[in-house]
PDB file of N, CA and C in Angstrom:
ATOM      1  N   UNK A   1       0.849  -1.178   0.000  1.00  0.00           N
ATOM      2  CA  UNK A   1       0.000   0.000   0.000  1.00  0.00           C
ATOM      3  C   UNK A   1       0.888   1.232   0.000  1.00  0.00           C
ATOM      4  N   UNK A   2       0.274   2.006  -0.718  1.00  0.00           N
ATOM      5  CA  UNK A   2       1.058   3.433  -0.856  1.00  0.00           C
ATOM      6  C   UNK A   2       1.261   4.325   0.353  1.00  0.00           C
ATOM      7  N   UNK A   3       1.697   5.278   0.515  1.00  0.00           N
ATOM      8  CA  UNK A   3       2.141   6.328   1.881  1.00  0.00           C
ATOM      9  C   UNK A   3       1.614   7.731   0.894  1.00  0.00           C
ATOM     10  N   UNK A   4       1.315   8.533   2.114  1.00  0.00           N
ATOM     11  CA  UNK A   4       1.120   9.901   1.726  1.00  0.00           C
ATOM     12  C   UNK A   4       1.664  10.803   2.039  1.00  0.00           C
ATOM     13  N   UNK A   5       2.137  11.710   1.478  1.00  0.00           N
ATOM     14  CA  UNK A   5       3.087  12.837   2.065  1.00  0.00           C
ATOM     15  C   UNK A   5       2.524  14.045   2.082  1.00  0.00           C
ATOM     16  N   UNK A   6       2.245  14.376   3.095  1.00  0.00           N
ATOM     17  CA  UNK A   6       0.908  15.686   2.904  1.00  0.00           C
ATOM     18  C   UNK A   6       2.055  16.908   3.709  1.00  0.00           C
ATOM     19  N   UNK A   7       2.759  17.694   2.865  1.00  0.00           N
ATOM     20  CA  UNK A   7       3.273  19.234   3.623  1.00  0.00           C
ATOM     21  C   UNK A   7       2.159  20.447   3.641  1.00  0.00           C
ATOM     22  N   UNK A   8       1.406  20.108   4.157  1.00  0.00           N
ATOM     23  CA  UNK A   8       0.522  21.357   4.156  1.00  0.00           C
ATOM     24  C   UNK A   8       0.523  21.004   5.838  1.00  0.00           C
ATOM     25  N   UNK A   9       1.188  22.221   6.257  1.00  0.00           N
ATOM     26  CA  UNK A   9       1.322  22.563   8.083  1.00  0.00           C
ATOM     27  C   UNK A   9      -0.269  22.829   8.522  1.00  0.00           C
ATOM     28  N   UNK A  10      -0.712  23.924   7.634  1.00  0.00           N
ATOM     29  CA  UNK A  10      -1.968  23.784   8.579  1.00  0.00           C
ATOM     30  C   UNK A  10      -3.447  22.451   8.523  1.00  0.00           C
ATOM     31  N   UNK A  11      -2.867  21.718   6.940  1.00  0.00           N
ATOM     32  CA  UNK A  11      -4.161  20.676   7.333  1.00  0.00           C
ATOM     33  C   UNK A  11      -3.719  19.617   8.070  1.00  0.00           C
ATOM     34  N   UNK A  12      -2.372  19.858   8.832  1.00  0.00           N
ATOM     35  CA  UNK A  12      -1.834  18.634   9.349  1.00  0.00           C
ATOM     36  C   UNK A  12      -2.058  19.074  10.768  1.00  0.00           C
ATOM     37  N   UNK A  13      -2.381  20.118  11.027  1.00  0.00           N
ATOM     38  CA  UNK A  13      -2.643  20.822  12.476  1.00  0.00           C
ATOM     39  C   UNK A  13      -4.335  20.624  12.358  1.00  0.00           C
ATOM     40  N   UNK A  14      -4.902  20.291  11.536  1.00  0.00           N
ATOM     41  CA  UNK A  14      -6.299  20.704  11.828  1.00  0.00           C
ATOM     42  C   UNK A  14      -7.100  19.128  12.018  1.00  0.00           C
ATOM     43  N   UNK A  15      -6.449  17.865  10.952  1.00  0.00           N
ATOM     44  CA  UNK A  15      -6.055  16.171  10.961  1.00  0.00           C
ATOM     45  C   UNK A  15      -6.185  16.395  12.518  1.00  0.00           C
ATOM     46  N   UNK A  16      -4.848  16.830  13.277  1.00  0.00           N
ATOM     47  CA  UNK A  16      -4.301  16.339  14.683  1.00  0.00           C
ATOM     48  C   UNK A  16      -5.436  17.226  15.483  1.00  0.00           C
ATOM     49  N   UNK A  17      -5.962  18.057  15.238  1.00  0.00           N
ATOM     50  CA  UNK A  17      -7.187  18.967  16.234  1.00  0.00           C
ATOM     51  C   UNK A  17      -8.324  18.112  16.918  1.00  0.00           C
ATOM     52  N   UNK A  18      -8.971  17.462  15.462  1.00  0.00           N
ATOM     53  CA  UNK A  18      -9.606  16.774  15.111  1.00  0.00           C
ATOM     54  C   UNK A  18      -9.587  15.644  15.669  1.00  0.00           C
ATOM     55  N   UNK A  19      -8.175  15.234  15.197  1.00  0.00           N
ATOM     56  CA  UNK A  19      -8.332  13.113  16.031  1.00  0.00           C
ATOM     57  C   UNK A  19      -8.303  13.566  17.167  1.00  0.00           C
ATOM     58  N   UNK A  20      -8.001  14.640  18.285  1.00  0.00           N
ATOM     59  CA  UNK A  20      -7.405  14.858  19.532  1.00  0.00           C
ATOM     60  C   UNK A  20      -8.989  15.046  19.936  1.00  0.00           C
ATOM     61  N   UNK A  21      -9.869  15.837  18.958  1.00  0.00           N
ATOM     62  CA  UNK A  21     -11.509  15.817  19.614  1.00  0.00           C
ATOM     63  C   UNK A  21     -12.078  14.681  19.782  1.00  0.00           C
ATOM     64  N   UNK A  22     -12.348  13.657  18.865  1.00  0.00           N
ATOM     65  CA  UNK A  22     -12.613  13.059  18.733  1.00  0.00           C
ATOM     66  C   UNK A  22     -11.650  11.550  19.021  1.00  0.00           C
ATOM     67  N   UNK A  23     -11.286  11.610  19.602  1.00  0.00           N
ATOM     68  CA  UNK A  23      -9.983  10.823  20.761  1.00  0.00           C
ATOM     69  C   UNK A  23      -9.692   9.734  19.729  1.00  0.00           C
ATOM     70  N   UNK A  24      -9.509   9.768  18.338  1.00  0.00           N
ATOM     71  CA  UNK A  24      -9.010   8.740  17.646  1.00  0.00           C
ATOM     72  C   UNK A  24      -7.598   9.334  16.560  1.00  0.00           C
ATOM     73  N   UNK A  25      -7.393   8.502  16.219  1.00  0.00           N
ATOM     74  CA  UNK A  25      -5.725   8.576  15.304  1.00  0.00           C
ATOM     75  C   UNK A  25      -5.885   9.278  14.193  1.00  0.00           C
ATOM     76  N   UNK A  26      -4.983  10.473  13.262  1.00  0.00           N
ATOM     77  CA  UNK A  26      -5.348  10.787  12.634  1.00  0.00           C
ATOM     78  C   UNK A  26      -5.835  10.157  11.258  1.00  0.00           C
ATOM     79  N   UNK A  27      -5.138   8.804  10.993  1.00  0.00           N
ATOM     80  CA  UNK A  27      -5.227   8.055  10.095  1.00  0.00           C
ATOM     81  C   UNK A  27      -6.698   7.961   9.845  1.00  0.00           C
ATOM     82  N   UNK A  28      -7.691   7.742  11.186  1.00  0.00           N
ATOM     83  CA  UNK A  28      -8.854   7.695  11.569  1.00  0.00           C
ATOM     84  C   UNK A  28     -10.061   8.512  10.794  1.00  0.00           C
ATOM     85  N   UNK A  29      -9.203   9.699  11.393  1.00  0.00           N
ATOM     86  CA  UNK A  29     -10.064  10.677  10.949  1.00  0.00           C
ATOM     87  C   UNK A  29     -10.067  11.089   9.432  1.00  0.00           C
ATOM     88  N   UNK A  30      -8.879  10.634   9.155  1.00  0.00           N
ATOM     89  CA  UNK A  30      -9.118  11.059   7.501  1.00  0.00           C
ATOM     90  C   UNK A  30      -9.968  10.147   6.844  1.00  0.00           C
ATOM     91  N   UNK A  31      -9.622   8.934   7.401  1.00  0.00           N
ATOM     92  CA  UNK A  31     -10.870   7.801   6.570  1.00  0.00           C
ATOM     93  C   UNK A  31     -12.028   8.189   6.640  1.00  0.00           C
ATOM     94  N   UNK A  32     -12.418   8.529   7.637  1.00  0.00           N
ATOM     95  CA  UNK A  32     -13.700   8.872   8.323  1.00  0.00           C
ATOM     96  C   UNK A  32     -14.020  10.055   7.063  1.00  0.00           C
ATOM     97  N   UNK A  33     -13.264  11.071   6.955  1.00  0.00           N
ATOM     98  CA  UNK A  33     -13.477  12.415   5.847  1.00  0.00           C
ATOM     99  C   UNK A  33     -13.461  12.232   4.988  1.00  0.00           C
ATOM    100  N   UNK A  34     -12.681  11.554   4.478  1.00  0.00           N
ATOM    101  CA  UNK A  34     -12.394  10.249   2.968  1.00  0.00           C
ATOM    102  C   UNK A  34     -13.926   9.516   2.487  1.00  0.00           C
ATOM    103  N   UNK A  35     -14.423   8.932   3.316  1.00  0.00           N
ATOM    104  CA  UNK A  35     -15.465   7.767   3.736  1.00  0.00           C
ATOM    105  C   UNK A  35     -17.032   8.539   3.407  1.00  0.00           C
ATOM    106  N   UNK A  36     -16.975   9.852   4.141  1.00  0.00           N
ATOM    107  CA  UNK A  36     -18.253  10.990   4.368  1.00  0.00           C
ATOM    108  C   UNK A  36     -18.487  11.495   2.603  1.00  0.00           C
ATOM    109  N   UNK A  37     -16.853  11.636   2.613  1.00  0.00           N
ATOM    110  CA  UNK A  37     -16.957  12.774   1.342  1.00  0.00           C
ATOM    111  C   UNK A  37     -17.207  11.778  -0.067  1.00  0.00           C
ATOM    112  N   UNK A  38     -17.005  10.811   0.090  1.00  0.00           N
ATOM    113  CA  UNK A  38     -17.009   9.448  -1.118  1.00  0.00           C
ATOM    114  C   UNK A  38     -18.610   9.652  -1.088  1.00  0.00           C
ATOM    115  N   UNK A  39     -19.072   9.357   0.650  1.00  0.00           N
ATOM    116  CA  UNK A  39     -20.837   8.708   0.083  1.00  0.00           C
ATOM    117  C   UNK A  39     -21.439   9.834  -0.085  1.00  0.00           C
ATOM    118  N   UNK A  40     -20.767  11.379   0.032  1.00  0.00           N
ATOM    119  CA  UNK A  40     -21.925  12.408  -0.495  1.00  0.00           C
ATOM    120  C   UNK A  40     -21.838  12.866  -2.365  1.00  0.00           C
ATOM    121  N   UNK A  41     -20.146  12.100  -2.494  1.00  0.00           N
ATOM    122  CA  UNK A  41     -20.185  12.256  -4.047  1.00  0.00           C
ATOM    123  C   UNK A  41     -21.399  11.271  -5.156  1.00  0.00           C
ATOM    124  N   UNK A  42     -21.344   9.976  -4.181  1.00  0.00           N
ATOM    125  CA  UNK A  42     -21.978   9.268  -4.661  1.00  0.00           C
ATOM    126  C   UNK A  42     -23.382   8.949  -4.873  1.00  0.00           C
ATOM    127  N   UNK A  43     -24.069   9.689  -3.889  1.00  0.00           N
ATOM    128  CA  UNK A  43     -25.318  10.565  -3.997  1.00  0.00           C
ATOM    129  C   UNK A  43     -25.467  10.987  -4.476  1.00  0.00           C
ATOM    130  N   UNK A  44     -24.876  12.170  -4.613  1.00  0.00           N
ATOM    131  CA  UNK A  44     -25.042  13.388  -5.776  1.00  0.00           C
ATOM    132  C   UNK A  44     -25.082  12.897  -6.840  1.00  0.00           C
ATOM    133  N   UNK A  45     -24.232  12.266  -7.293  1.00  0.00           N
ATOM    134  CA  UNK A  45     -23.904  11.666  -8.602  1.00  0.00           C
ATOM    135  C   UNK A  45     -25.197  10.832  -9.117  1.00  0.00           C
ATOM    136  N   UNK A  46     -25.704  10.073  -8.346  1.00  0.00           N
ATOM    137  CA  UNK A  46     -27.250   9.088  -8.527  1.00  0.00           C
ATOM    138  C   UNK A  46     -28.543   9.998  -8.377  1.00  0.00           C
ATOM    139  N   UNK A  47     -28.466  10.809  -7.862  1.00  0.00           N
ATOM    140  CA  UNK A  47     -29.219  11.699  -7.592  1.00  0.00           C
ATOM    141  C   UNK A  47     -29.198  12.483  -9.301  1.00  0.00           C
ATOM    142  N   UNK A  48     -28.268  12.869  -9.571  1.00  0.00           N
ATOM    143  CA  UNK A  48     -28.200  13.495 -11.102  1.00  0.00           C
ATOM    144  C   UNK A  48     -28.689  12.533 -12.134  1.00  0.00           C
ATOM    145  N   UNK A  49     -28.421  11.111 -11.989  1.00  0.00           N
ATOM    146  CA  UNK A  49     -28.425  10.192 -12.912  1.00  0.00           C
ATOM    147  C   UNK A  49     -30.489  10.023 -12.617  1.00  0.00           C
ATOM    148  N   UNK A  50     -30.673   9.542 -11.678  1.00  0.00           N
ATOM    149  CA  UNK A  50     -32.011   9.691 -11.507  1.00  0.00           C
ATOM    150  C   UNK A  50     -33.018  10.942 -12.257  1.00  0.00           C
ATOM    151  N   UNK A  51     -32.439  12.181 -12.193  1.00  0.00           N
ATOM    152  CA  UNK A  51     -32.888  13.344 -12.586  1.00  0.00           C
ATOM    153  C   UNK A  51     -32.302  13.414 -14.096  1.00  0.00           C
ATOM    154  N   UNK A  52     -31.765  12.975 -15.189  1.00  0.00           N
ATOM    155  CA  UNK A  52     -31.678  12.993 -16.139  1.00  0.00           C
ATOM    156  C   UNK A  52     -32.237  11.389 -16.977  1.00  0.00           C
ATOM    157  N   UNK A  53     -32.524  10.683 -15.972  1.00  0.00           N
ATOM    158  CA  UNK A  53     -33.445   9.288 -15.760  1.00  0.00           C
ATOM    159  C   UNK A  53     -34.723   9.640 -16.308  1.00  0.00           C
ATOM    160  N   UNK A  54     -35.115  10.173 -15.033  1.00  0.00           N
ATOM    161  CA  UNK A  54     -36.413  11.264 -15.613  1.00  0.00           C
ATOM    162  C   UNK A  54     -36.941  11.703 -16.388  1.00  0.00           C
ATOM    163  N   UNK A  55     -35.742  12.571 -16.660  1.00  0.00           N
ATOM    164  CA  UNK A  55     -35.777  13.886 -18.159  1.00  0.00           C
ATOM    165  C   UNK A  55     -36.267  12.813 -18.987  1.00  0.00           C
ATOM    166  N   UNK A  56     -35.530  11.963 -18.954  1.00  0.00           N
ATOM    167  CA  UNK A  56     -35.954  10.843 -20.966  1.00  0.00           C
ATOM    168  C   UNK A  56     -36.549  10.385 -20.908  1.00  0.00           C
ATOM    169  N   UNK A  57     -37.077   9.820 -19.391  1.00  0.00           N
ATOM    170  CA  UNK A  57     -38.973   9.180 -19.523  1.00  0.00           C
ATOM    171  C   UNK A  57     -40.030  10.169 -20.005  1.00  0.00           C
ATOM    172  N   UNK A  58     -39.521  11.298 -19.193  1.00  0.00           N
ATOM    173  CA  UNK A  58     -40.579  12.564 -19.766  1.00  0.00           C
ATOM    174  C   UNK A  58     -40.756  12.528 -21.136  1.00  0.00           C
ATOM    175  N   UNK A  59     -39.368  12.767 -21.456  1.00  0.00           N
ATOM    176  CA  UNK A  59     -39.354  13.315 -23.228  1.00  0.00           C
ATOM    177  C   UNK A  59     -39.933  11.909 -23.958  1.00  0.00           C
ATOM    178  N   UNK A  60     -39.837  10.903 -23.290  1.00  0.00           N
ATOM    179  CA  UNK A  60     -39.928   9.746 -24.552  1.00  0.00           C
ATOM    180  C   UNK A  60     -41.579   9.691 -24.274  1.00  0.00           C
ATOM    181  N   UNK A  61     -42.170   9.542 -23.070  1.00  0.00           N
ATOM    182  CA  UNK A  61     -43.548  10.198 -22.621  1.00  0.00           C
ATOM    183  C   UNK A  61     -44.430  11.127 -23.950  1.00  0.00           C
ATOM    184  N   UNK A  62     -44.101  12.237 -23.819  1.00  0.00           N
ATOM    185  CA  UNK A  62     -44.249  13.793 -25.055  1.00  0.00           C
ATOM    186  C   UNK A  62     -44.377  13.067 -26.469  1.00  0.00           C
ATOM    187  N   UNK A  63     -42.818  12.175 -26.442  1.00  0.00           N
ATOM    188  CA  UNK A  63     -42.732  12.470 -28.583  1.00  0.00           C
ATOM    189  C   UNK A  63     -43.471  11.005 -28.184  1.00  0.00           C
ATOM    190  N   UNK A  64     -44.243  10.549 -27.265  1.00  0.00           N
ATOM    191  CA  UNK A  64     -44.870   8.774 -27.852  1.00  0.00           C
ATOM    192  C   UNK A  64     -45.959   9.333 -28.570  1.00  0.00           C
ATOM    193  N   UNK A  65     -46.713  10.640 -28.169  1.00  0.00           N
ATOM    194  CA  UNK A  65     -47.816  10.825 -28.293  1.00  0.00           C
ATOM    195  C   UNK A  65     -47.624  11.609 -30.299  1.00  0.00           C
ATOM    196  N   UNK A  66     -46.746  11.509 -30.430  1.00  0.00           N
ATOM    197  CA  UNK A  66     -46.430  12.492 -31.510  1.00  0.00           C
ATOM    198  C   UNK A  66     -46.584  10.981 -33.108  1.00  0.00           C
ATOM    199  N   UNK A  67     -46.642  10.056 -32.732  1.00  0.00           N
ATOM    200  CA  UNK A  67     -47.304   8.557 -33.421  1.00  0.00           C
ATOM    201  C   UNK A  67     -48.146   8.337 -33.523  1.00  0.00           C
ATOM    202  N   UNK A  68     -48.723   8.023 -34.582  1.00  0.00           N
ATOM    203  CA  UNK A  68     -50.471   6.926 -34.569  1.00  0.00           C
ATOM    204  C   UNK A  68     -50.121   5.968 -33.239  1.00  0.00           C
ATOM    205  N   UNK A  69     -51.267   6.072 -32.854  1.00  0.00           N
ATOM    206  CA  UNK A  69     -51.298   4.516 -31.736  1.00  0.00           C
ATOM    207  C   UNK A  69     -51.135   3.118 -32.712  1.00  0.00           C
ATOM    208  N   UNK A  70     -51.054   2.729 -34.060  1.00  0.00           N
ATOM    209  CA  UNK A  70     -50.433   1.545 -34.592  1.00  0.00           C
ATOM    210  C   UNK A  70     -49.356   1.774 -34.973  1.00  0.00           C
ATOM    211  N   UNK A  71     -48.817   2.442 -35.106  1.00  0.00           N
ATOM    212  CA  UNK A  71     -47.255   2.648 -35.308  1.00  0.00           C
ATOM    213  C   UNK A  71     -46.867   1.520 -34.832  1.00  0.00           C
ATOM    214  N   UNK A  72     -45.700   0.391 -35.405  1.00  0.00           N
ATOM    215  CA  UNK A  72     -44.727  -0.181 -35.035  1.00  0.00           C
ATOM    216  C   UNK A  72     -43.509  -0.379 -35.582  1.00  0.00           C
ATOM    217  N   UNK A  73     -43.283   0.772 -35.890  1.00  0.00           N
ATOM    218  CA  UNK A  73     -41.734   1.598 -35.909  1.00  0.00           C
ATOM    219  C   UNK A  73     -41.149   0.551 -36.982  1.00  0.00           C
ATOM    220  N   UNK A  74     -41.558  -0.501 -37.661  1.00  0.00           N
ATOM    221  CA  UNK A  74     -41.377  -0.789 -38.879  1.00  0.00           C
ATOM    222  C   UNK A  74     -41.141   0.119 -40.279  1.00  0.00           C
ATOM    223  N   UNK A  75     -39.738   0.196 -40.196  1.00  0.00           N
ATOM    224  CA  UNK A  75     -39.065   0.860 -41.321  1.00  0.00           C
ATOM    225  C   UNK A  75     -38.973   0.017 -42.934  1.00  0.00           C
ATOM    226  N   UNK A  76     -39.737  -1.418 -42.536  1.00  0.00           N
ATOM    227  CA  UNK A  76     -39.236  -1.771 -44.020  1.00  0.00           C
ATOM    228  C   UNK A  76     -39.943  -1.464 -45.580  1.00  0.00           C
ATOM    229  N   UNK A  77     -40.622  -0.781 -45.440  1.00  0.00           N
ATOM    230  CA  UNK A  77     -41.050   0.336 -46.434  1.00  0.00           C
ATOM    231  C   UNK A  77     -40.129   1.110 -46.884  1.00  0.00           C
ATOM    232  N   UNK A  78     -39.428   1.403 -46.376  1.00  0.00           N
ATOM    233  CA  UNK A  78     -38.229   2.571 -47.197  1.00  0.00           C
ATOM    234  C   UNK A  78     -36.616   1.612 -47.465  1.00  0.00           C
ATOM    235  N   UNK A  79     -37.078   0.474 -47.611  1.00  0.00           N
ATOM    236  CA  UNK A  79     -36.208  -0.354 -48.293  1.00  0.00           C
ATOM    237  C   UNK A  79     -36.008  -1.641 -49.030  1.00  0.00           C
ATOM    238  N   UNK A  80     -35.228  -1.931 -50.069  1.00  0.00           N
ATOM    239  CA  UNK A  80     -35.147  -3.192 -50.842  1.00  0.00           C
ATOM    240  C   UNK A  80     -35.282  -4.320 -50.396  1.00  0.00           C
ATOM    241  N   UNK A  81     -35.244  -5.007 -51.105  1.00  0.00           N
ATOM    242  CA  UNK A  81     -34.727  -6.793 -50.760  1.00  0.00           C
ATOM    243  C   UNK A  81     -33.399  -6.688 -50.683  1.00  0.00           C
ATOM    244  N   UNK A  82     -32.796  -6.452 -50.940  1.00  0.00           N
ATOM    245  CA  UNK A  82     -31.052  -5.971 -50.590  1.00  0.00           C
ATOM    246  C   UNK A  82     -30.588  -5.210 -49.169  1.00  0.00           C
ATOM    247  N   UNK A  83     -31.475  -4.775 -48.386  1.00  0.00           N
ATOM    248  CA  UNK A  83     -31.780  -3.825 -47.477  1.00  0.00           C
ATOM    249  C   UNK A  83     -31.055  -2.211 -47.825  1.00  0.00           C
ATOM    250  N   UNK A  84     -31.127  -1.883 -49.092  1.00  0.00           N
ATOM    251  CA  UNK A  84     -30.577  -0.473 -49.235  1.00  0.00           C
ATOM    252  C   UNK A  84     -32.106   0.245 -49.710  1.00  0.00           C
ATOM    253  N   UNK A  85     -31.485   1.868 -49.306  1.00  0.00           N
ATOM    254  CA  UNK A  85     -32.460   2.729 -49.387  1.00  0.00           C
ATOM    255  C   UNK A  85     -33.260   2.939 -50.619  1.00  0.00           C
ATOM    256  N   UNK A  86     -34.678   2.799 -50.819  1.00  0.00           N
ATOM    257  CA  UNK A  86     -35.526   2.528 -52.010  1.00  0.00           C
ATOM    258  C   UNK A  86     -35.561   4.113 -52.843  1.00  0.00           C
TER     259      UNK A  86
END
């Protein structure tokens, strides 16, 4: 497993603030921030996918109505016995 080398003085003072509140190691606490910040990306992210989920039920909803109700999207009218364009 890899190592991290973090020179930033003050997030390494704020890591140690932190595990010292919360009486655990800093290793701890970063997982823990690591861990929080993963499952709110991953929300968000499904949360968007759901909401553009949506969007195309809607839209496919709208243009169904834009068909005869026998429509069955049978294209072979506009082509040969060869299957090229008539």
């Amino acid at each position: 497993m890899g190592q991290m080398n973090i020179k930033d003085a003050v997030l390494i003072e704020k890591v140690r603030r932190l595990a010292e509140k919360r009486q655990t190691t800093q290793t701890d606490v970063l997982r823990q921030l690591v861990d929080e910040a993963l499952a709110r990306d991953d929300a968000e992210h499904e949360a968007r996918r759901l909401e553009k989920l949506a969007a195309i039920r809607e839209i496919t909803q709208r243009s169904s109505k834009l068909f005869p109700p026998d429509w069955d999207g049978d294209h072979s009218y506009l082509y040969d016995e060869n299957g090229l364009p008539k």
